[in-house]
PDB file of N, CA and C in Angstrom:
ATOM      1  N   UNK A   1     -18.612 -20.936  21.208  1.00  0.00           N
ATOM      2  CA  UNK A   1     -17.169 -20.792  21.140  1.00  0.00           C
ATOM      3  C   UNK A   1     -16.836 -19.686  20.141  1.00  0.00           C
ATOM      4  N   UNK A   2     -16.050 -18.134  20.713  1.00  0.00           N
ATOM      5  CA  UNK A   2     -15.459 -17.668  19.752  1.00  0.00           C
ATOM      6  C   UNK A   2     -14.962 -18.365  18.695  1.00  0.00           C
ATOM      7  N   UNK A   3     -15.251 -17.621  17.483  1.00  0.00           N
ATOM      8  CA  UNK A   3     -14.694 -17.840  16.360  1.00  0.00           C
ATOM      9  C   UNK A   3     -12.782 -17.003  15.996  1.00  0.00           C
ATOM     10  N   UNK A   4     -11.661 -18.018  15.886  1.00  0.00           N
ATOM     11  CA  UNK A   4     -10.627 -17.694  15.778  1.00  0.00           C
ATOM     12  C   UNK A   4     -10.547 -16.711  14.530  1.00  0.00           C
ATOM     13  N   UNK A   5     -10.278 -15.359  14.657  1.00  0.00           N
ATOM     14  CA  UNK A   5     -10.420 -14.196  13.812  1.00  0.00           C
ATOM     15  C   UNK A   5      -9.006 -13.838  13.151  1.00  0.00           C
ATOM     16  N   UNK A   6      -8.041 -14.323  14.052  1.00  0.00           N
ATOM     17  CA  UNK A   6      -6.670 -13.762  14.404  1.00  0.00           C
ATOM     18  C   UNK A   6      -6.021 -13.295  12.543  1.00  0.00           C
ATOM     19  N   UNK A   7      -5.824 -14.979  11.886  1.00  0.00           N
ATOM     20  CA  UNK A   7      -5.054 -14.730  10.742  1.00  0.00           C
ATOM     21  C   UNK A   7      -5.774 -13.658   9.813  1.00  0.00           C
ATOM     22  N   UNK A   8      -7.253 -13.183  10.004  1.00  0.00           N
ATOM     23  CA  UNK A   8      -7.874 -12.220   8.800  1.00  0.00           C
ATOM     24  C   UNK A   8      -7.878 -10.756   9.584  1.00  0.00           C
ATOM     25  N   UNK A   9      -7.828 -10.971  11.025  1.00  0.00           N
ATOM     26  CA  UNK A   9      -6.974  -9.781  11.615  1.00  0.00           C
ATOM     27  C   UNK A   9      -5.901  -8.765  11.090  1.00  0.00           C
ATOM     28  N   UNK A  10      -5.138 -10.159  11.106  1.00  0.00           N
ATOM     29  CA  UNK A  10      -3.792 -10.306  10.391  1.00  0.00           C
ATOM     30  C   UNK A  10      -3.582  -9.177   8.744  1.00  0.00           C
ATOM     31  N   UNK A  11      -4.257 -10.096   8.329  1.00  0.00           N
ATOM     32  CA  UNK A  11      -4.572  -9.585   6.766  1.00  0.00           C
ATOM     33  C   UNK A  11      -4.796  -8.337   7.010  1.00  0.00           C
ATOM     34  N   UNK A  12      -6.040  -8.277   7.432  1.00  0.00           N
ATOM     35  CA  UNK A  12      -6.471  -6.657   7.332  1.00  0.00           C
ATOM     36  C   UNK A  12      -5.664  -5.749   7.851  1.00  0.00           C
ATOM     37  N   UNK A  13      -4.784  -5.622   9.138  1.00  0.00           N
ATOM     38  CA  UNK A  13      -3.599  -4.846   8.998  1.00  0.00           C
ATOM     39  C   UNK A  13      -2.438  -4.597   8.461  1.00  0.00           C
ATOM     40  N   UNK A  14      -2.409  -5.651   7.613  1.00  0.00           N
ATOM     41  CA  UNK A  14      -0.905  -5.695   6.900  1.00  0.00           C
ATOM     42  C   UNK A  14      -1.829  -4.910   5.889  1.00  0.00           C
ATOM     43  N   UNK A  15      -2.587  -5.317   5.177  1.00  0.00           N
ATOM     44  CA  UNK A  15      -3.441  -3.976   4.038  1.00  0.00           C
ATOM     45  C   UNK A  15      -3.493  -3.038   4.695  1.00  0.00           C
ATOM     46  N   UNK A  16      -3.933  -2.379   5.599  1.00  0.00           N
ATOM     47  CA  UNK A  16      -4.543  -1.147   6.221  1.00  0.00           C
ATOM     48  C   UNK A  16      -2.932  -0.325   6.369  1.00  0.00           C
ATOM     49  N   UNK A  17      -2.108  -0.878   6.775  1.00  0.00           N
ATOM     50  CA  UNK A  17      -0.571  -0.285   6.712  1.00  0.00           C
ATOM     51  C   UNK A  17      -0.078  -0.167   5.705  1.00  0.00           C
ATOM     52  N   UNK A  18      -0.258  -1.235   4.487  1.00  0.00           N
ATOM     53  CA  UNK A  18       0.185  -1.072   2.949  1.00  0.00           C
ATOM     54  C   UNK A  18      -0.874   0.274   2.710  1.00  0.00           C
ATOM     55  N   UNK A  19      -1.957   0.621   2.674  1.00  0.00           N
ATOM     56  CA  UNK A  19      -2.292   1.755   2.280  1.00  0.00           C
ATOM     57  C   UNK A  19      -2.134   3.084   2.995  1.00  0.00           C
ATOM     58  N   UNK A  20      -1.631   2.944   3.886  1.00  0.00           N
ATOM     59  CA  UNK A  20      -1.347   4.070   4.780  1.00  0.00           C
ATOM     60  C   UNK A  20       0.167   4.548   4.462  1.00  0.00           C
ATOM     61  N   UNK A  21       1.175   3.362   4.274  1.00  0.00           N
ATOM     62  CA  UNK A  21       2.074   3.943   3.672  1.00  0.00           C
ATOM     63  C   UNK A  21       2.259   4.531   2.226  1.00  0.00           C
ATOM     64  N   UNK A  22       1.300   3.504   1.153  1.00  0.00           N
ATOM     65  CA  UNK A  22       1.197   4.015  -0.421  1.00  0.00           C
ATOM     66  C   UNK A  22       0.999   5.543  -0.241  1.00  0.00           C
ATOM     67  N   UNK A  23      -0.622   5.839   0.462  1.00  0.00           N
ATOM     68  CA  UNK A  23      -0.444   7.269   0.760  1.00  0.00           C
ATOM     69  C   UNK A  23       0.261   8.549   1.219  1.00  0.00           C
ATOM     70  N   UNK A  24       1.323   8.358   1.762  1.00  0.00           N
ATOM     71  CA  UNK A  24       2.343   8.754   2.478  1.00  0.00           C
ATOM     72  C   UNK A  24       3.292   9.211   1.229  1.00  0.00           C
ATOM     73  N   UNK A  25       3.764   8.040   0.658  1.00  0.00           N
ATOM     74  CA  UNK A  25       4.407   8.228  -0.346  1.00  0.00           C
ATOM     75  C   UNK A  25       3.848   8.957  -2.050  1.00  0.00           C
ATOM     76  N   UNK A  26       2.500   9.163  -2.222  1.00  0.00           N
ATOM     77  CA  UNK A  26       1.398   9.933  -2.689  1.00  0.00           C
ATOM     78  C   UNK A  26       2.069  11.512  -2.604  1.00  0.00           C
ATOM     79  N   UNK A  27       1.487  11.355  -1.210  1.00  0.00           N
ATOM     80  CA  UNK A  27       2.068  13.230  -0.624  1.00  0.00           C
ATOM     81  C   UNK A  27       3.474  13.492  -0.776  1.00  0.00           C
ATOM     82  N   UNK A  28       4.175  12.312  -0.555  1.00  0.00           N
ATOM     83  CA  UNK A  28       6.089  12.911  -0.989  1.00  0.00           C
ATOM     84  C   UNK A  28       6.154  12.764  -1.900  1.00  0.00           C
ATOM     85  N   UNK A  29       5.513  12.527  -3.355  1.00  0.00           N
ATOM     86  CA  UNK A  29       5.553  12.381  -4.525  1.00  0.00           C
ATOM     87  C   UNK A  29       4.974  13.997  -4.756  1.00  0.00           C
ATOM     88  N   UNK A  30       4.148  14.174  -4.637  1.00  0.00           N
ATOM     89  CA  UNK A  30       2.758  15.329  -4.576  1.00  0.00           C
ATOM     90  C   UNK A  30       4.048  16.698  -4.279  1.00  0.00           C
ATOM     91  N   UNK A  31       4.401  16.568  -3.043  1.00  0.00           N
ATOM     92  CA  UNK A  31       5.042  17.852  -2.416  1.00  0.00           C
ATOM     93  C   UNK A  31       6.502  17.890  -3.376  1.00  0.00           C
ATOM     94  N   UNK A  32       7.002  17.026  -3.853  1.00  0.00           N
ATOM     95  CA  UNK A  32       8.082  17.022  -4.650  1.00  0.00           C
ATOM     96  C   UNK A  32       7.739  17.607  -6.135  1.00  0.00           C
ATOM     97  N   UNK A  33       6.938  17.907  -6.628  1.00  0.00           N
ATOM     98  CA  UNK A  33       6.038  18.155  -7.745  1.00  0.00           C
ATOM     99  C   UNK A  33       6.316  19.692  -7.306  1.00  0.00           C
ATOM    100  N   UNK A  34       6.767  20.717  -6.141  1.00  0.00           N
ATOM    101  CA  UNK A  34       6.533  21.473  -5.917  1.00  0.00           C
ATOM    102  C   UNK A  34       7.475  22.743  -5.718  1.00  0.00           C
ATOM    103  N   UNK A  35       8.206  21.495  -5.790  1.00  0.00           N
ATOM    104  CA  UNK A  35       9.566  22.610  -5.742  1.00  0.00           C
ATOM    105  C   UNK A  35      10.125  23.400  -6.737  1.00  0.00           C
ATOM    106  N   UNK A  36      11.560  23.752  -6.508  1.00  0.00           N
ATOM    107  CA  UNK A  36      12.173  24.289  -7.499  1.00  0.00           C
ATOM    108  C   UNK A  36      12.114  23.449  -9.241  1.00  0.00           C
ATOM    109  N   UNK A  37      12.902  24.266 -10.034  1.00  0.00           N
ATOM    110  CA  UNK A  37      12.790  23.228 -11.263  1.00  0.00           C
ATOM    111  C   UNK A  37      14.188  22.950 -11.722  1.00  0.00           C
ATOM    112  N   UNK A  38      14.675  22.755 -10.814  1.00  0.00           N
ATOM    113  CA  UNK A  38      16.194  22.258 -10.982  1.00  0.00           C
ATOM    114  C   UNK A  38      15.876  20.617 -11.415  1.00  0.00           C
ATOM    115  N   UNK A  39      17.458  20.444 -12.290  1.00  0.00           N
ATOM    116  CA  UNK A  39      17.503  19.164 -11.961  1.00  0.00           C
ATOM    117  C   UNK A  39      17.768  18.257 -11.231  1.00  0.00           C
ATOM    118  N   UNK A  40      17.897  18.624 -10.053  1.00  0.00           N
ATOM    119  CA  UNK A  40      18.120  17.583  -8.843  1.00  0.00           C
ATOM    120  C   UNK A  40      16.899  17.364  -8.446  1.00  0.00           C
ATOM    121  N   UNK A  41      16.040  18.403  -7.997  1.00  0.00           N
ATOM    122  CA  UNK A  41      14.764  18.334  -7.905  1.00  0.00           C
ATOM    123  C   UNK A  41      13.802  17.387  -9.070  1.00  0.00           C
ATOM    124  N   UNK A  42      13.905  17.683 -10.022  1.00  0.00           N
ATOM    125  CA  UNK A  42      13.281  16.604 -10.990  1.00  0.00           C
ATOM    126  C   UNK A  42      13.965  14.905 -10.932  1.00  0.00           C
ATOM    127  N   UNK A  43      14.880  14.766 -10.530  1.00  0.00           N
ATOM    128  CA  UNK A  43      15.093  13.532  -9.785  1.00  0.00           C
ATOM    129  C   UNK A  43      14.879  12.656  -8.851  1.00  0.00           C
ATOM    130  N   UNK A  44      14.345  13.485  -8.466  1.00  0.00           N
ATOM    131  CA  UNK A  44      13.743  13.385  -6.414  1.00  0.00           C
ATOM    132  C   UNK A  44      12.517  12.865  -6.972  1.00  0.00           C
ATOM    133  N   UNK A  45      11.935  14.208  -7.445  1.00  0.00           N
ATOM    134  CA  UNK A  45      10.744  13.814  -7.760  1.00  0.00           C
ATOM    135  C   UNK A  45       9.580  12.678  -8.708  1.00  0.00           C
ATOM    136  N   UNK A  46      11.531  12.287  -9.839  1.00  0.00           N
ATOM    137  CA  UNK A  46      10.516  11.097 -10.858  1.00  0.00           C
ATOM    138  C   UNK A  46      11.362   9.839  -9.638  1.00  0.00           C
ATOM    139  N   UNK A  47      12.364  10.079  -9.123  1.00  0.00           N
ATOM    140  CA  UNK A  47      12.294   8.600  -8.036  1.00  0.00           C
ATOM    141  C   UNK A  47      11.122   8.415  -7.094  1.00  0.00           C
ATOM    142  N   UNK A  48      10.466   9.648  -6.479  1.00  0.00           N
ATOM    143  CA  UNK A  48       9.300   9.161  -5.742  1.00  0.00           C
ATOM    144  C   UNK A  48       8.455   8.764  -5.952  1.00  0.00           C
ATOM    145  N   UNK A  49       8.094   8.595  -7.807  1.00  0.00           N
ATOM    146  CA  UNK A  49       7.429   7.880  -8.334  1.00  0.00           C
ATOM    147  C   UNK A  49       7.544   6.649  -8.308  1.00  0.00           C
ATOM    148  N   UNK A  50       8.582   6.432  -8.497  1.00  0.00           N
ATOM    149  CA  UNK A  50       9.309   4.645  -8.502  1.00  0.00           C
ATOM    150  C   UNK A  50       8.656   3.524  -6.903  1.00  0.00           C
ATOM    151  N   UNK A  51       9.000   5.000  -5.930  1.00  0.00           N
ATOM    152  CA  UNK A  51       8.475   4.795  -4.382  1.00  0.00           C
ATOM    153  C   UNK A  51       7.019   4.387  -4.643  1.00  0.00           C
ATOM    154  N   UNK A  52       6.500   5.127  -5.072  1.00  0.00           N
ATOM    155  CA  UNK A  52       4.964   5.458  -4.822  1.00  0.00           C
ATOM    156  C   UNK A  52       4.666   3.868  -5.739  1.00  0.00           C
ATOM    157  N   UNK A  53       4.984   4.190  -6.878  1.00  0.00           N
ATOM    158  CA  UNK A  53       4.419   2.449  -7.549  1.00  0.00           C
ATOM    159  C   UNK A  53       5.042   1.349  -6.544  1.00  0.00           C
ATOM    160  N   UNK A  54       6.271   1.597  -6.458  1.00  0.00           N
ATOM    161  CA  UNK A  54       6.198   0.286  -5.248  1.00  0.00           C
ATOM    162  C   UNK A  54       5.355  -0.020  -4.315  1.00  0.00           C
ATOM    163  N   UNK A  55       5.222   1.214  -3.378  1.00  0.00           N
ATOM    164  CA  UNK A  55       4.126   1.205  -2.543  1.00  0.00           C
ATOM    165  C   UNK A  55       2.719   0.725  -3.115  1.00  0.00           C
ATOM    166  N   UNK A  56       2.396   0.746  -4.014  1.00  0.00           N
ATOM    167  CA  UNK A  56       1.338   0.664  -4.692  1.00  0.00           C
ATOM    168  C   UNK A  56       0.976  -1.105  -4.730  1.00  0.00           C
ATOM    169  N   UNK A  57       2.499  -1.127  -5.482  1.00  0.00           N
ATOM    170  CA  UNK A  57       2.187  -3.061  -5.600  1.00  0.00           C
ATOM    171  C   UNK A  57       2.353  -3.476  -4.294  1.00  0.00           C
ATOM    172  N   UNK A  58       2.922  -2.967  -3.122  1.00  0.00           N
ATOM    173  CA  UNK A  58       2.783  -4.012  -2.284  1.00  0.00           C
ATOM    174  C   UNK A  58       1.224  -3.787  -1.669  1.00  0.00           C
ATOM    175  N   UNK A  59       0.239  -2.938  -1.986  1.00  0.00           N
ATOM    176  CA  UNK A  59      -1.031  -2.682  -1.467  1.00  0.00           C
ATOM    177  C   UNK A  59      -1.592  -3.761  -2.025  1.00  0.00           C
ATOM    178  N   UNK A  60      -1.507  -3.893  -3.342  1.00  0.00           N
ATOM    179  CA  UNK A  60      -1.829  -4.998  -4.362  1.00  0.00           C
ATOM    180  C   UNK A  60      -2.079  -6.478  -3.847  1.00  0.00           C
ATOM    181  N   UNK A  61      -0.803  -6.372  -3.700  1.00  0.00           N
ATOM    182  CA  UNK A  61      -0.721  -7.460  -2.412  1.00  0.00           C
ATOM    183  C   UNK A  61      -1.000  -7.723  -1.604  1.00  0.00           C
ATOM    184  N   UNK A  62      -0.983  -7.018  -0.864  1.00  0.00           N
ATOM    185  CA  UNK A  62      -1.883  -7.005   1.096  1.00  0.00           C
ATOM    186  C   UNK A  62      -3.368  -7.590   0.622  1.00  0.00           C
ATOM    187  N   UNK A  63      -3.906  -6.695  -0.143  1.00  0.00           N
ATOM    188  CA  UNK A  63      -5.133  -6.960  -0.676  1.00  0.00           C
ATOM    189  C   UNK A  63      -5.620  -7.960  -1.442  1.00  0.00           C
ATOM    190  N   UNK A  64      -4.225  -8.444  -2.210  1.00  0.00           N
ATOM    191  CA  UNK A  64      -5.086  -9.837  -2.742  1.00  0.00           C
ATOM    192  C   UNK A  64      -5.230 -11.051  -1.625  1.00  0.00           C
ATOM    193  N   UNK A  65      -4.064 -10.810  -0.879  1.00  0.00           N
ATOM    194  CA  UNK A  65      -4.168 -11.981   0.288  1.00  0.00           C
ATOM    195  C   UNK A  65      -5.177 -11.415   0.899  1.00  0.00           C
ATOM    196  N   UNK A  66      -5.551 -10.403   1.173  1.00  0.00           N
ATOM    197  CA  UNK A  66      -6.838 -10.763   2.674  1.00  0.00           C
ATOM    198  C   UNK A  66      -8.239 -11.052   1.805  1.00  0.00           C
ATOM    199  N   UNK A  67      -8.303 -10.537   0.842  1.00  0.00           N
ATOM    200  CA  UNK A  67      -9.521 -10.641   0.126  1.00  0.00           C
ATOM    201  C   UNK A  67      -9.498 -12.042  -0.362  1.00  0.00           C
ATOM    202  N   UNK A  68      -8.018 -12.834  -0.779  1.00  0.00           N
ATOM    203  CA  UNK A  68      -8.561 -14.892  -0.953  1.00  0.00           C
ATOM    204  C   UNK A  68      -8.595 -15.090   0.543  1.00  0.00           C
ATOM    205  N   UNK A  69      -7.945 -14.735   1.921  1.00  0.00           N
ATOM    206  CA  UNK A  69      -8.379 -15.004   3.152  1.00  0.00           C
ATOM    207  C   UNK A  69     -10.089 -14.968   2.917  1.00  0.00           C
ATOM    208  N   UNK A  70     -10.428 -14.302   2.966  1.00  0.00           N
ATOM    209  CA  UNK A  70     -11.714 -14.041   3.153  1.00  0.00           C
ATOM    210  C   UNK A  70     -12.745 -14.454   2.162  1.00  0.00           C
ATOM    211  N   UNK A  71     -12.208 -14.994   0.476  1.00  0.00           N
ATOM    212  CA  UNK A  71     -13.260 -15.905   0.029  1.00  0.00           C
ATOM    213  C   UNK A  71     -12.758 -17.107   0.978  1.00  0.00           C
ATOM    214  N   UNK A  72     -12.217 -17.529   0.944  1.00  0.00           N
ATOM    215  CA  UNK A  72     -11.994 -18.440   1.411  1.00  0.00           C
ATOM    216  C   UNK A  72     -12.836 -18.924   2.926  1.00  0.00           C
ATOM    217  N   UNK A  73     -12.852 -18.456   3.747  1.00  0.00           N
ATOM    218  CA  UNK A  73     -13.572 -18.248   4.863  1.00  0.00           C
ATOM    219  C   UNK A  73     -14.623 -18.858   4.587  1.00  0.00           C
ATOM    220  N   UNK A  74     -15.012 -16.898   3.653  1.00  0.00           N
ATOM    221  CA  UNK A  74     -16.839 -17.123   3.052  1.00  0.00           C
ATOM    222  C   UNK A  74     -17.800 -18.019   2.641  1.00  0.00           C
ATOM    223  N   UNK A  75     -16.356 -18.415   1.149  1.00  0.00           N
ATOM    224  CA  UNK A  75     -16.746 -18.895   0.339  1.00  0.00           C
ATOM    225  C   UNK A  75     -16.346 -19.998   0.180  1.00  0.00           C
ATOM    226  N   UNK A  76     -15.268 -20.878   0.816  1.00  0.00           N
ATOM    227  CA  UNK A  76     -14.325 -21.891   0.745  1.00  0.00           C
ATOM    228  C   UNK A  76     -14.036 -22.120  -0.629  1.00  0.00           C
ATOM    229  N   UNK A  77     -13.645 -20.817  -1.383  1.00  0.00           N
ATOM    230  CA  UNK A  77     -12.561 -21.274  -2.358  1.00  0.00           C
ATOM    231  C   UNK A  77     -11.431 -20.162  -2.631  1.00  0.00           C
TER     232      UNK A  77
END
């Protein structure tokens, strides 16, 4: 009998999308670093920071859930 995979499926794409977007927001942080040196521009650019750490903690997240999914599994704890 297959083994039901579905909920660590689960996990692993909600991480795999949390890091695909953190990165995303990396490069619009990155390319904002690049512009002019106005101050509107330096606004843009320390808010996409704010983006980017958000993005960051919710990776945090994705990842702590699939990784206790998966002791758990493993390891049953």
């Amino acid at each position: 009998m297959p083994e039901d995979l579905a909920a660590l499926d689960e996990l692993q794409q909600q991480y795999k999308a949390a890091v695909e977007e953190w990165i995303a927001t990396i490069r619009e942080e990155e390319a904002l670093a690049s512009v002019d040196h106005s101050v509107a521009a330096i606004d843009k650019w320390e808010n996409a920071g704010f983006v980017e750490e958000a993005a960051r903690n919710r990776v945090k997240t994705a990842k702590k859930n699939y990784e206790g999914a998966l002791r758990e599994k493993f390891f049953n704890f």
